[in-house]
PDB file of N, CA and C in Angstrom:
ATOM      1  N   UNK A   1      76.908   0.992 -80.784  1.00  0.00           N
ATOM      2  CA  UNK A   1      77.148   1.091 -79.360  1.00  0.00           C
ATOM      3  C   UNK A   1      78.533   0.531 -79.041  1.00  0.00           C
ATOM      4  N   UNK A   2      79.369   1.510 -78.399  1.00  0.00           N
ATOM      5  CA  UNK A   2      80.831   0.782 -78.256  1.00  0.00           C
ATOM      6  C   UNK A   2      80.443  -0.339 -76.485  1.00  0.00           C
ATOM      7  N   UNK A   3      81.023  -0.923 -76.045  1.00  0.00           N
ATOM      8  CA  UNK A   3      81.057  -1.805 -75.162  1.00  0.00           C
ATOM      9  C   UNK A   3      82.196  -2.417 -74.522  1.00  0.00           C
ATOM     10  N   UNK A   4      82.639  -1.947 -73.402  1.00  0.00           N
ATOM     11  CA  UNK A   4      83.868  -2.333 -72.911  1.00  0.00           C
ATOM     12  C   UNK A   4      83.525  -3.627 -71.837  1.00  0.00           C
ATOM     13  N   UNK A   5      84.869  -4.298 -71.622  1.00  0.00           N
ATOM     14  CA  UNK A   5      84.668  -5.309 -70.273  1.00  0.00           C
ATOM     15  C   UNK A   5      85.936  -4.993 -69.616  1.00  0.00           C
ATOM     16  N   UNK A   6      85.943  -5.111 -68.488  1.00  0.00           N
ATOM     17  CA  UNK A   6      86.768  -4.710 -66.996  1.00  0.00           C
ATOM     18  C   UNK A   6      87.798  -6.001 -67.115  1.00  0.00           C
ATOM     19  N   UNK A   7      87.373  -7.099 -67.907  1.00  0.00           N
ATOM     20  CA  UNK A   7      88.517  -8.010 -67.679  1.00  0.00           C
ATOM     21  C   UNK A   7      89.345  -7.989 -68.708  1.00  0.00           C
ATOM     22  N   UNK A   8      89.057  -7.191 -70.111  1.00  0.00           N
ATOM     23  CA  UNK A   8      90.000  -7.167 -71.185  1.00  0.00           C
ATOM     24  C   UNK A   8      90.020  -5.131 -70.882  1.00  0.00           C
ATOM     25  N   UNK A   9      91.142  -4.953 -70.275  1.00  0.00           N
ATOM     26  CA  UNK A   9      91.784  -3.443 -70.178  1.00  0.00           C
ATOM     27  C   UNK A   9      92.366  -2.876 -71.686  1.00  0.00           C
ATOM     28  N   UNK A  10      91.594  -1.573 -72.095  1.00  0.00           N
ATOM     29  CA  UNK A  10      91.952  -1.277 -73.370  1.00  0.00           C
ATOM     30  C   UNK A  10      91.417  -1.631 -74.663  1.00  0.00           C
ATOM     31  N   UNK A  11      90.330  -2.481 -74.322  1.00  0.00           N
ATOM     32  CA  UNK A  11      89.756  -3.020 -75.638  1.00  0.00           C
ATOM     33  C   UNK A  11      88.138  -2.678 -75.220  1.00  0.00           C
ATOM     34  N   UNK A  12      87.663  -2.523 -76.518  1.00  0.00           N
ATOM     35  CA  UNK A  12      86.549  -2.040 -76.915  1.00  0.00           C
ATOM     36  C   UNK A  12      86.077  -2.715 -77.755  1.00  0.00           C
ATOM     37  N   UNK A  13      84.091  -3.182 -77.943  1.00  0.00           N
ATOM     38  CA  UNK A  13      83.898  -3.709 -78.523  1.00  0.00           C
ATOM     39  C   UNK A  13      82.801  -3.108 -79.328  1.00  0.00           C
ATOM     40  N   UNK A  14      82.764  -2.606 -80.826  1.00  0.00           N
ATOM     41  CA  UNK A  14      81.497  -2.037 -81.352  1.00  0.00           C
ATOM     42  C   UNK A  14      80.514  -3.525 -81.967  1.00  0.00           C
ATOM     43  N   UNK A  15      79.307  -2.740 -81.809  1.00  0.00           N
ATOM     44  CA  UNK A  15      78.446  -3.937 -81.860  1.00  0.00           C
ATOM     45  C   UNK A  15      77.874  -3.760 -83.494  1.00  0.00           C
ATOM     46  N   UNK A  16      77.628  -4.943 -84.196  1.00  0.00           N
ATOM     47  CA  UNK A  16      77.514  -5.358 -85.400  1.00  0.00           C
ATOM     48  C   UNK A  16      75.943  -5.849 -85.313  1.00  0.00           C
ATOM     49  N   UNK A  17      76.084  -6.131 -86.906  1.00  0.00           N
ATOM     50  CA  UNK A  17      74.413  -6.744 -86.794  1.00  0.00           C
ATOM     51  C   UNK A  17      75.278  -8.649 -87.167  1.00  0.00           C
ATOM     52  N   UNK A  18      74.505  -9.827 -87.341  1.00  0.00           N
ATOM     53  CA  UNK A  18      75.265 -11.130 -87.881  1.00  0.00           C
ATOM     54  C   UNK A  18      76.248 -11.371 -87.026  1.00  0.00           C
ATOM     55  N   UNK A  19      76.046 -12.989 -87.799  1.00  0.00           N
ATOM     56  CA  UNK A  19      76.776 -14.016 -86.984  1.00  0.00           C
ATOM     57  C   UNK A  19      78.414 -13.325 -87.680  1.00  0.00           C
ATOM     58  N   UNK A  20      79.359 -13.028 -87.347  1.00  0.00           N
ATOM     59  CA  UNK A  20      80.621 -13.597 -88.466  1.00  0.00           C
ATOM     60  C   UNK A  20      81.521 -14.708 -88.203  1.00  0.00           C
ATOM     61  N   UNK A  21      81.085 -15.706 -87.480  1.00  0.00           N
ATOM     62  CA  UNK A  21      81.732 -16.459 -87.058  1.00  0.00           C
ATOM     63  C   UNK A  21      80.205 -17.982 -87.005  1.00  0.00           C
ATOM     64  N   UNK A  22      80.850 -19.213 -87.935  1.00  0.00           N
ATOM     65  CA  UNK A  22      79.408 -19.796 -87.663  1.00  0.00           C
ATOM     66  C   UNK A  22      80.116 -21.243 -87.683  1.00  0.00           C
ATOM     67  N   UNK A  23      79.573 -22.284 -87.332  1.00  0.00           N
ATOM     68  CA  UNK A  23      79.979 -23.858 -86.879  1.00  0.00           C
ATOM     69  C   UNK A  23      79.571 -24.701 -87.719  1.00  0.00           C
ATOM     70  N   UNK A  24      79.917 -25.316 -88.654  1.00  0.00           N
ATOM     71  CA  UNK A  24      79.145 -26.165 -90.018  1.00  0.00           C
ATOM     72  C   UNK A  24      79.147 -27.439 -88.868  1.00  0.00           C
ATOM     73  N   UNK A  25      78.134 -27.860 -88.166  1.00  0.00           N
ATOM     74  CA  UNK A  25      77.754 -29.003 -87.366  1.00  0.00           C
ATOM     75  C   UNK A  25      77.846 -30.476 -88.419  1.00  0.00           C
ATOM     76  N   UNK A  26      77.784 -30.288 -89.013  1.00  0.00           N
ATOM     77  CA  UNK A  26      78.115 -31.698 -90.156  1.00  0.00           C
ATOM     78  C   UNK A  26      79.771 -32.116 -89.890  1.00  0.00           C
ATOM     79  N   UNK A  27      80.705 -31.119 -89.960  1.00  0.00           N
ATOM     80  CA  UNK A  27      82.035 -31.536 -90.123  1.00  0.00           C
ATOM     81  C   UNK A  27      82.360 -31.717 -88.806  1.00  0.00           C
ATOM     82  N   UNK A  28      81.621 -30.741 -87.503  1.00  0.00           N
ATOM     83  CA  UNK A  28      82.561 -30.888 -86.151  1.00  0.00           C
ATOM     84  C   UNK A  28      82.633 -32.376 -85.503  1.00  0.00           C
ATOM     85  N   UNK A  29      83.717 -32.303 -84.698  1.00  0.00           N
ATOM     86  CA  UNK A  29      83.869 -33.806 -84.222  1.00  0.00           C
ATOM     87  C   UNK A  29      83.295 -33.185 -82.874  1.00  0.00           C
ATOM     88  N   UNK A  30      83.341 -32.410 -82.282  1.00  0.00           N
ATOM     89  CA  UNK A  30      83.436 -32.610 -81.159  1.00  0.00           C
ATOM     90  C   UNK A  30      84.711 -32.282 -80.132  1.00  0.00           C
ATOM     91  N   UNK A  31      85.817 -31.966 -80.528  1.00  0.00           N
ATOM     92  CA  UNK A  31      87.246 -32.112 -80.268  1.00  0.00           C
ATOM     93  C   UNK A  31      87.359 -31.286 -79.069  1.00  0.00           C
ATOM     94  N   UNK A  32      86.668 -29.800 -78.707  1.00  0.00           N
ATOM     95  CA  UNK A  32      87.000 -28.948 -77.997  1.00  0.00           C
ATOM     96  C   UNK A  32      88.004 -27.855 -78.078  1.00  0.00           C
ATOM     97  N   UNK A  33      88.854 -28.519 -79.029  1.00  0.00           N
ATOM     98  CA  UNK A  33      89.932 -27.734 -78.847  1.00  0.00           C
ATOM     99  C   UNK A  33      89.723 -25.607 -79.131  1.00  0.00           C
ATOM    100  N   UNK A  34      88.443 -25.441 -80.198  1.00  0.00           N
ATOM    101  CA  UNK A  34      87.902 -23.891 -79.952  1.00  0.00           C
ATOM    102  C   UNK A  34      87.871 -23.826 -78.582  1.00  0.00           C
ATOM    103  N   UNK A  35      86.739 -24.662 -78.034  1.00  0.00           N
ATOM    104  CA  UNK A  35      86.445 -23.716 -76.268  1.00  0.00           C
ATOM    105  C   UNK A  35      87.986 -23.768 -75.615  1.00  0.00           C
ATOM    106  N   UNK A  36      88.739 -24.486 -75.649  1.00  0.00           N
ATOM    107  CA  UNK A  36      90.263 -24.303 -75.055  1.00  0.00           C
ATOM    108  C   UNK A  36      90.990 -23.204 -75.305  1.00  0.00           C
ATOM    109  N   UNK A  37      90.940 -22.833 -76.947  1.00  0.00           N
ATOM    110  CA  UNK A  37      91.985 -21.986 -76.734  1.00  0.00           C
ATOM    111  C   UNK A  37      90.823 -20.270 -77.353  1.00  0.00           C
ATOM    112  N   UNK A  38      89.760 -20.997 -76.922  1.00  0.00           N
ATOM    113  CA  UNK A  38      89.223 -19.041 -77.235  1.00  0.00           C
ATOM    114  C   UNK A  38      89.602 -18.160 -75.978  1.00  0.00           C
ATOM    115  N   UNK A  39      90.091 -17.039 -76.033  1.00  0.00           N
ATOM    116  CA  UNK A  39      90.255 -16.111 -75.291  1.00  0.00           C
ATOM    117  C   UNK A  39      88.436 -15.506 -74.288  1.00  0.00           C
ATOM    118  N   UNK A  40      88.059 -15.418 -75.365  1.00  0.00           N
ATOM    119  CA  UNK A  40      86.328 -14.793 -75.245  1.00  0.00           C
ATOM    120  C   UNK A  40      85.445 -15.584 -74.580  1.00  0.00           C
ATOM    121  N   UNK A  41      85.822 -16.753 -74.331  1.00  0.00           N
ATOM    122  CA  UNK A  41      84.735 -18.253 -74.004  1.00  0.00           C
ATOM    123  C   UNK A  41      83.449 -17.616 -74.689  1.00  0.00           C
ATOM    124  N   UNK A  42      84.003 -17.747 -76.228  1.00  0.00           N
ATOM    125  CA  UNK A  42      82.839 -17.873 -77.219  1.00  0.00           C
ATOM    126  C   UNK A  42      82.067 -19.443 -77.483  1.00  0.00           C
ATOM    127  N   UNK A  43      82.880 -20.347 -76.703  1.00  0.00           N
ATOM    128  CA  UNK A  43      82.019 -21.360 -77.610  1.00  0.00           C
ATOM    129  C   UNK A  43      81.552 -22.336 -76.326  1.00  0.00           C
ATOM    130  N   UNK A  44      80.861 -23.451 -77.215  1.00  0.00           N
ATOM    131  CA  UNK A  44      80.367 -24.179 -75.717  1.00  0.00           C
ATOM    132  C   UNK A  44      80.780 -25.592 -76.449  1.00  0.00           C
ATOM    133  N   UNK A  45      80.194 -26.729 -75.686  1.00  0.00           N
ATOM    134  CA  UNK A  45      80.274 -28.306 -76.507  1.00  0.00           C
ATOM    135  C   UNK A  45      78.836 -28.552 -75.612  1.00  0.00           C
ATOM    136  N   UNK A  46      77.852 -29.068 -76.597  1.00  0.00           N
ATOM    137  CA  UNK A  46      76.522 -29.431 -75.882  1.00  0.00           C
ATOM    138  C   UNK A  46      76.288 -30.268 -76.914  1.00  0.00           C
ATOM    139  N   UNK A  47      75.715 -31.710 -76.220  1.00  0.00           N
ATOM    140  CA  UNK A  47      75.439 -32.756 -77.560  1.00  0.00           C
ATOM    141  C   UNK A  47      76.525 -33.025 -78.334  1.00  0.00           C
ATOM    142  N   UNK A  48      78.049 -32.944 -78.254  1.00  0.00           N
ATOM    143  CA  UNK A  48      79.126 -34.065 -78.463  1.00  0.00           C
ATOM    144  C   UNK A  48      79.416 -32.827 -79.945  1.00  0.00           C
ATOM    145  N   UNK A  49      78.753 -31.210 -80.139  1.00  0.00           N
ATOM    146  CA  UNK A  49      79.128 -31.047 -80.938  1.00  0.00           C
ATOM    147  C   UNK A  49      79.699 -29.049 -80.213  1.00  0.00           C
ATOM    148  N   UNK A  50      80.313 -28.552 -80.913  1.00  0.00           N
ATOM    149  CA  UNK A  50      80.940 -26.979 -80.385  1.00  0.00           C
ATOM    150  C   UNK A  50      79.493 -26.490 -80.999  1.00  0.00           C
ATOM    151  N   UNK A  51      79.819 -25.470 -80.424  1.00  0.00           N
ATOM    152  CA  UNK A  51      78.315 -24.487 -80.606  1.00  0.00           C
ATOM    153  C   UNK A  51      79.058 -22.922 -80.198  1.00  0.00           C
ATOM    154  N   UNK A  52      78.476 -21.826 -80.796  1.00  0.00           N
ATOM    155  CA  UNK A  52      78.688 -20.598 -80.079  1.00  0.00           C
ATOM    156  C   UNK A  52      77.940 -20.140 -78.859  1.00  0.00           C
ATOM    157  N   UNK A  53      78.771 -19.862 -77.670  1.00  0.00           N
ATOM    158  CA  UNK A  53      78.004 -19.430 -76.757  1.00  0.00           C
ATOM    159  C   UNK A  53      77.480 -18.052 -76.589  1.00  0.00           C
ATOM    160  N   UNK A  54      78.796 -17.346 -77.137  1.00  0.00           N
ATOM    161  CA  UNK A  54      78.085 -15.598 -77.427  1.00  0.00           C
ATOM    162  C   UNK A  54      79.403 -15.269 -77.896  1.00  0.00           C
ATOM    163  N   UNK A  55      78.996 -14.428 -78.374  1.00  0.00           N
ATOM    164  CA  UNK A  55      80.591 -13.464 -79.890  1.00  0.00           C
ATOM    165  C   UNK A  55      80.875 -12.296 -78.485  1.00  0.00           C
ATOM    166  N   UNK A  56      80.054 -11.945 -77.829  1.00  0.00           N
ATOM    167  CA  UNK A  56      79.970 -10.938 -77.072  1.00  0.00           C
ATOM    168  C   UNK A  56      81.621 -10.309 -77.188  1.00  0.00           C
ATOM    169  N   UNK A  57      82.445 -11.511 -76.770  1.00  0.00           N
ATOM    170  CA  UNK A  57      83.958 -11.011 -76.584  1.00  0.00           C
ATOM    171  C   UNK A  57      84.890 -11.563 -77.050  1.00  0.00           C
ATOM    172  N   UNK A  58      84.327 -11.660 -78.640  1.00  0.00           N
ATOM    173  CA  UNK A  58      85.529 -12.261 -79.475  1.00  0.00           C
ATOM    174  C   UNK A  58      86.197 -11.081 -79.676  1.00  0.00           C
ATOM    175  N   UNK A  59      87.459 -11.729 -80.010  1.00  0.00           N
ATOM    176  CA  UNK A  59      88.626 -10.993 -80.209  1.00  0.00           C
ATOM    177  C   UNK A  59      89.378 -10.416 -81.635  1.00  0.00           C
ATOM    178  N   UNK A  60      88.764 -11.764 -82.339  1.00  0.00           N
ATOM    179  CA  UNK A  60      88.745 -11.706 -83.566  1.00  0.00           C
ATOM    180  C   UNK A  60      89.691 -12.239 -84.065  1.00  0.00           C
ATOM    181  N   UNK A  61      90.664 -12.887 -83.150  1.00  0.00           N
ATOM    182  CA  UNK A  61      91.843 -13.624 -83.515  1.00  0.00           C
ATOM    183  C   UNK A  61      91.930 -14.801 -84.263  1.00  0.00           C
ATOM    184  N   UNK A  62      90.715 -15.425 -84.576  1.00  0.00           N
ATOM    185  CA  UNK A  62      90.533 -16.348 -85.227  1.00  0.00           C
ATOM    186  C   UNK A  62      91.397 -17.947 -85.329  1.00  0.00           C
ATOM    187  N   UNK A  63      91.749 -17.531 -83.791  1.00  0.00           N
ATOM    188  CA  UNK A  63      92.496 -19.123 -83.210  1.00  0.00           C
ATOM    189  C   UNK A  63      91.967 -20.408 -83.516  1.00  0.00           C
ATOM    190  N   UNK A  64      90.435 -19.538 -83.513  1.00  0.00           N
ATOM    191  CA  UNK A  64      89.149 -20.992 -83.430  1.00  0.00           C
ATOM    192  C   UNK A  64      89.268 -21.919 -84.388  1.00  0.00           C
ATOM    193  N   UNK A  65      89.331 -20.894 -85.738  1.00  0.00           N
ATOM    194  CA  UNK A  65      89.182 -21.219 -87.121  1.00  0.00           C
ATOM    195  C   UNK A  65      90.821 -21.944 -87.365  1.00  0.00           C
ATOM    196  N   UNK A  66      91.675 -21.369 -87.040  1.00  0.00           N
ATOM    197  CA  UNK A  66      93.288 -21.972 -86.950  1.00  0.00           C
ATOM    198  C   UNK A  66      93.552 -23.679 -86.336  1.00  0.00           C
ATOM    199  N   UNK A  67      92.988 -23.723 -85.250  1.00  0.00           N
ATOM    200  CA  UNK A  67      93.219 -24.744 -84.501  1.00  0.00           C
ATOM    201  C   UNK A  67      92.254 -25.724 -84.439  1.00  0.00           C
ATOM    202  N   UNK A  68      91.169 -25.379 -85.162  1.00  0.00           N
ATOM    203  CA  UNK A  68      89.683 -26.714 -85.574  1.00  0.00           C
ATOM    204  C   UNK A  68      90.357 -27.696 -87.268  1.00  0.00           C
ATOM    205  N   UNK A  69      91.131 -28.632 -86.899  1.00  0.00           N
ATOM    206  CA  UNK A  69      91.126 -29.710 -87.533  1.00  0.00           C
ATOM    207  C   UNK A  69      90.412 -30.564 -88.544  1.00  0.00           C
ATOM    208  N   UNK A  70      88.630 -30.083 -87.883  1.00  0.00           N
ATOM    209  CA  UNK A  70      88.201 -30.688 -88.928  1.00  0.00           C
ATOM    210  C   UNK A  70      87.410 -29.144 -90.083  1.00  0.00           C
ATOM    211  N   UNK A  71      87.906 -28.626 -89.858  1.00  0.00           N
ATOM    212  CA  UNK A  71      87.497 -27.118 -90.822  1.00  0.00           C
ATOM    213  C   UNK A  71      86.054 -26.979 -90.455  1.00  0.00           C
ATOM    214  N   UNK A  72      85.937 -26.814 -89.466  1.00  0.00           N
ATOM    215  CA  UNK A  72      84.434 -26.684 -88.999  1.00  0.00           C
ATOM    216  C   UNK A  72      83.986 -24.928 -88.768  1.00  0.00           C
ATOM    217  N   UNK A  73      84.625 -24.344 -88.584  1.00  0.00           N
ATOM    218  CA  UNK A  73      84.484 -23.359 -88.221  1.00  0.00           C
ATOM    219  C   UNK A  73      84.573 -21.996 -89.310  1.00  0.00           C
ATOM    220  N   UNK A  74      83.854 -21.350 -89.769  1.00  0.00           N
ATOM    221  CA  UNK A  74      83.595 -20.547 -90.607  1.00  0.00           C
ATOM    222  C   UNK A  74      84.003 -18.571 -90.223  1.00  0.00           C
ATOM    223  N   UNK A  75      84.922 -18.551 -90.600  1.00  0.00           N
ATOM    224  CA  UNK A  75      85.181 -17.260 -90.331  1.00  0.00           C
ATOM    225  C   UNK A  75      84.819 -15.580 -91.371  1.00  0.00           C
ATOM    226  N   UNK A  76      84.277 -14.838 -90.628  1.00  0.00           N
ATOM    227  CA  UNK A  76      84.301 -13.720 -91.883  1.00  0.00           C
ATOM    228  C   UNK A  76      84.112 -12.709 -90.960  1.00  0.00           C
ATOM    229  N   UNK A  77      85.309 -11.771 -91.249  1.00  0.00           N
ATOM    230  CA  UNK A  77      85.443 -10.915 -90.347  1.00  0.00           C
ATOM    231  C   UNK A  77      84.560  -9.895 -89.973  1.00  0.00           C
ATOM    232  N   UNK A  78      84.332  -9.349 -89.129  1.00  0.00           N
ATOM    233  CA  UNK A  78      83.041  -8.535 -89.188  1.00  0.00           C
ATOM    234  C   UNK A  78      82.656  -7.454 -89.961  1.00  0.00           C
ATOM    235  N   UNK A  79      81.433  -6.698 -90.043  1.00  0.00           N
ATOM    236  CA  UNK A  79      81.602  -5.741 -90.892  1.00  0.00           C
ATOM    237  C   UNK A  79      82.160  -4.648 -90.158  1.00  0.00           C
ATOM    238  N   UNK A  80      82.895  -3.670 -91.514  1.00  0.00           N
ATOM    239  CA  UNK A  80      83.691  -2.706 -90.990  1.00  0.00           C
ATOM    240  C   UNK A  80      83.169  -1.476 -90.104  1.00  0.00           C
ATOM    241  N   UNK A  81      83.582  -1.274 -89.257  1.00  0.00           N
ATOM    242  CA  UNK A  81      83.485  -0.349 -88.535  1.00  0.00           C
ATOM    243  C   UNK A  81      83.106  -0.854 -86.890  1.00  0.00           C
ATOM    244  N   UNK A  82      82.574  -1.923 -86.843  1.00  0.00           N
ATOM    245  CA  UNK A  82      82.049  -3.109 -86.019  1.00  0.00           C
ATOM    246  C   UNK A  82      83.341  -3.802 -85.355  1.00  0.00           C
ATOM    247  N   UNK A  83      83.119  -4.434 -84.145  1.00  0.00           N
ATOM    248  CA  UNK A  83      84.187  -5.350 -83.450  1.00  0.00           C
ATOM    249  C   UNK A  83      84.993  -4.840 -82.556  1.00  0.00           C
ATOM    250  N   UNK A  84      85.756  -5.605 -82.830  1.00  0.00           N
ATOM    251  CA  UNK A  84      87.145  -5.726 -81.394  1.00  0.00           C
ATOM    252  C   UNK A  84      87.825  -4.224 -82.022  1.00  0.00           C
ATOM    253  N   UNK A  85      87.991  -3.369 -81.025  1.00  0.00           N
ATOM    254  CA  UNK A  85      88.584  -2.433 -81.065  1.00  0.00           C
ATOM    255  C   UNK A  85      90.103  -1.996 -79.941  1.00  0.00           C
ATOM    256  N   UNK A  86      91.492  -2.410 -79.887  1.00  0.00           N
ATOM    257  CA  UNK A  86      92.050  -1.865 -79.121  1.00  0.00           C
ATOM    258  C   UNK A  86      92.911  -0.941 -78.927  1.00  0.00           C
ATOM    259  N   UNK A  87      93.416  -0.360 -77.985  1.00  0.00           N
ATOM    260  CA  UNK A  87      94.335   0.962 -77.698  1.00  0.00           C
ATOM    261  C   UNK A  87      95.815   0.696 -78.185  1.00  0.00           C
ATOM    262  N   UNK A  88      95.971  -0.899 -78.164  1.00  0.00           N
ATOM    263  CA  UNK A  88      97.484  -1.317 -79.303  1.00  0.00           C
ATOM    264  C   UNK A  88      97.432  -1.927 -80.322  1.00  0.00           C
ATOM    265  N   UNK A  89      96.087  -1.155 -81.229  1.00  0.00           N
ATOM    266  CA  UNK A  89      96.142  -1.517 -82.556  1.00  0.00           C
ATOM    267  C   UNK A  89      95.368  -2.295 -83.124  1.00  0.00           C
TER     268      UNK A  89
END
């Protein structure tokens, strides 16, 4: 099922089965810095630790995984044919 949103113009999202994106709760501090700089407000902080709130509108940019300090964040891109789809590439 492809899936668009009105607030990202040009992008398309096909829907997958799995997590590809997951939070090893042992290593997170807590820091925030994912929910800051996700585009998607994929993530949340509940109980002093990040959590995913919904992939619904990840981007796939993988800022999360870039900018989490304590390597908490587990990335694997989705399966092919699945995801962020846009009109510039």
């Amino acid at each position: 099922m492809v899936r668009t949103n009105p607030e990202f113009p040009g992008v398309e999202w096909i829907n997958g089965t799995g997590q590809f994106i997951q939070i090893n709760e042992a290593k997170c501090t807590g820091c925030a810095n994912c929910v800051k700089i996700c585009l998607g407000g994929c993530f949340e902080i509940k109980n002093k630790k990040a959590r995913i709130k919904s992939l619904q509108n990840c981007m796939e940019c993988m800022c999360c995984s870039y900018i989490c300090e304590a390597d908490a964040i587990i990335f694997n891109w989705p399966k092919g044919g699945t995801g962020y789809k846009s009109e510039w590439g």
